[in-house]
N, C-alpha and C. Protein backbone atom coordinates (compact mmCIF):
# COMPACT_ATOMS: atom_id res chain seq x y z
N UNK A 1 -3.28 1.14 -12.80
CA UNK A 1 -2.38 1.17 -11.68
C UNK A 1 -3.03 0.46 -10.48
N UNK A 2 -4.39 0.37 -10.10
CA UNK A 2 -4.63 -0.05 -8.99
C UNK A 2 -4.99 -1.55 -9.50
N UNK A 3 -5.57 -1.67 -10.37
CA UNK A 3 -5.33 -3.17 -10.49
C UNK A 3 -4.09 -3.61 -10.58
N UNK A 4 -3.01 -3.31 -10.57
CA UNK A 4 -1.63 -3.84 -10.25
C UNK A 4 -1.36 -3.88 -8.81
N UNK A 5 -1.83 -3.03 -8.07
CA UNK A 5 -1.63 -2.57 -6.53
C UNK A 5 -2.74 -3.91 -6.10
N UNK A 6 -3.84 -4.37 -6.64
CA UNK A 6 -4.09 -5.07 -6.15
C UNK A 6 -4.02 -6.41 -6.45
N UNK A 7 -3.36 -6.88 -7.73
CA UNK A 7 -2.68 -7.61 -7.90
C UNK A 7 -1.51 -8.35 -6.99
N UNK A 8 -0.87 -6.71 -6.60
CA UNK A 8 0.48 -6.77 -5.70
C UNK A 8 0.45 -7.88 -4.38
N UNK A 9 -1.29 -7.27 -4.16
CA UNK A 9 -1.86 -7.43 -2.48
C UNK A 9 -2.10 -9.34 -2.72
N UNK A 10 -2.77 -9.01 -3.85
CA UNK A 10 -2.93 -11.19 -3.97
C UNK A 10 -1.78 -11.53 -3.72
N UNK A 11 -1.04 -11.36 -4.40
CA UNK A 11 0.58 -12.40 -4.45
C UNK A 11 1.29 -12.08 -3.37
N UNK A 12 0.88 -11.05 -2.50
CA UNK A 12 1.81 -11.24 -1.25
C UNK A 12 1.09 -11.51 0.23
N UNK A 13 -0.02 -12.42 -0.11
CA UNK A 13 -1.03 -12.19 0.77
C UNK A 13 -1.74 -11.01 1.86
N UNK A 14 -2.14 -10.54 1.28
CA UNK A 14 -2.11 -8.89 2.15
C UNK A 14 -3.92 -8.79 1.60
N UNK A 15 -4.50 -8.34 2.06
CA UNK A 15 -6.04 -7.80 2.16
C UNK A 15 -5.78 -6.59 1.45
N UNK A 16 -6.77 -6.38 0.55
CA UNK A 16 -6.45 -5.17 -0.47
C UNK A 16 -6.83 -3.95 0.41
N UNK A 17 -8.51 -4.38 0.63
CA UNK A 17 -9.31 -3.15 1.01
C UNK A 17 -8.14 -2.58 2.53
N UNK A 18 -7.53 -3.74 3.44
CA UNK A 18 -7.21 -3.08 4.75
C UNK A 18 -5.34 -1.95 3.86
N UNK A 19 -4.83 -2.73 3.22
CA UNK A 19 -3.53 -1.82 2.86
C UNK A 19 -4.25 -0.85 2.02
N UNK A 20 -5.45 -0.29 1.12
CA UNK A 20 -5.64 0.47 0.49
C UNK A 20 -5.96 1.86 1.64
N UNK A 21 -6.66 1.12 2.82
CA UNK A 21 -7.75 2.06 3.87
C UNK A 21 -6.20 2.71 4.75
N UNK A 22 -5.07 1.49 5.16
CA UNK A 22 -3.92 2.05 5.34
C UNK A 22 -2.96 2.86 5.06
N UNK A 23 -2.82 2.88 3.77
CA UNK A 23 -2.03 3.49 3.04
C UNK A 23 -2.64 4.91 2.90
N UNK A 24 -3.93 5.02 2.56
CA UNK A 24 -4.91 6.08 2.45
C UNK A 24 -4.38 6.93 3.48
N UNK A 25 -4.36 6.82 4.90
CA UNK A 25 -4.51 7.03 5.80
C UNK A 25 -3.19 7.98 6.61
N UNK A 26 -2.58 6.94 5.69
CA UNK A 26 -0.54 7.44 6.10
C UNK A 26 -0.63 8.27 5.08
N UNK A 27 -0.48 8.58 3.98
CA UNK A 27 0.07 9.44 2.98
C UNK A 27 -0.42 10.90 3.27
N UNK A 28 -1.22 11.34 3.99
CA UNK A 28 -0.58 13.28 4.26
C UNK A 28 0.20 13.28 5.43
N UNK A 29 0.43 12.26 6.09
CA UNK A 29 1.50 12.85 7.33
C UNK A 29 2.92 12.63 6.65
N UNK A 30 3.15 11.40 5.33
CA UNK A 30 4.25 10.56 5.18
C UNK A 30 4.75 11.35 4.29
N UNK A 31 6.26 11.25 4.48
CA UNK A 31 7.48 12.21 3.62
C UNK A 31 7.57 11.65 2.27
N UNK A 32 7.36 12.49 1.05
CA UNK A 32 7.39 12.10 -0.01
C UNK A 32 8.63 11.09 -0.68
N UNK A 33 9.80 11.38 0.31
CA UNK A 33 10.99 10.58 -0.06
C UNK A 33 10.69 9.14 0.76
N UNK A 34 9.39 8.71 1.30
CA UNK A 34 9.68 7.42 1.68
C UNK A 34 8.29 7.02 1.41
N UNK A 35 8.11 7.31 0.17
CA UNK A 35 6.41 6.62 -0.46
C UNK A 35 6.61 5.40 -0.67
N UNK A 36 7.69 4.78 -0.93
CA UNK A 36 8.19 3.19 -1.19
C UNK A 36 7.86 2.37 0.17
N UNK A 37 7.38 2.89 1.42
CA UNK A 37 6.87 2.38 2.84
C UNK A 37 6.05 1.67 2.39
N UNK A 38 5.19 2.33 1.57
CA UNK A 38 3.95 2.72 1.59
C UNK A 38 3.07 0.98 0.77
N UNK A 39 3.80 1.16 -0.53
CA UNK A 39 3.60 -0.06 -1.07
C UNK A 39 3.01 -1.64 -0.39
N UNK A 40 2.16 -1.95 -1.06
CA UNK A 40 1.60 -3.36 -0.50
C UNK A 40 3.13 -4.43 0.28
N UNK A 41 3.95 -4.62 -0.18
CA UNK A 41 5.11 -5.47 -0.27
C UNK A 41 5.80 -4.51 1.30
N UNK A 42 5.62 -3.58 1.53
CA UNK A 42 6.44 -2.94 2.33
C UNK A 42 5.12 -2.62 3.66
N UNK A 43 4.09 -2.57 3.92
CA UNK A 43 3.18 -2.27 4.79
C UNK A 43 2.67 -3.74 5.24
N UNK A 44 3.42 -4.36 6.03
CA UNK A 44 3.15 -5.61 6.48
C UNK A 44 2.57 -5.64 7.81
C-alpha cells in the first residue's frame, strides 16, 4: 500500500516524505467520512 501512495506522490508531483508527515498529522483530528482529503491527489 505505501508503495502505491508513493507511487501516487511521483505521478502527481507531490514530495512523498512532506504529504506522508502531512497526512500523518491531519488524521486524529480528520472525520473518518472525509479520509479521501487526505490522499496524495487531494492534499495539494
Amino acid at each position: 500500500m505505501m508503495y502505491s501512495f508513493l507511487g501516487t506522490c511521483e505521478i502527481n508531483n507531490i514530495e512523498p516524505f512532506e504529504w506522508l508527515s502531512t497526512a500523518l498529522k491531519r488524521i486524529p483530528d480528520h472525520s473518518i467520512q472525509r479520509l479521501e482529503e487526505l490522499l496524495p491527489w487531494n492534499l495539494k
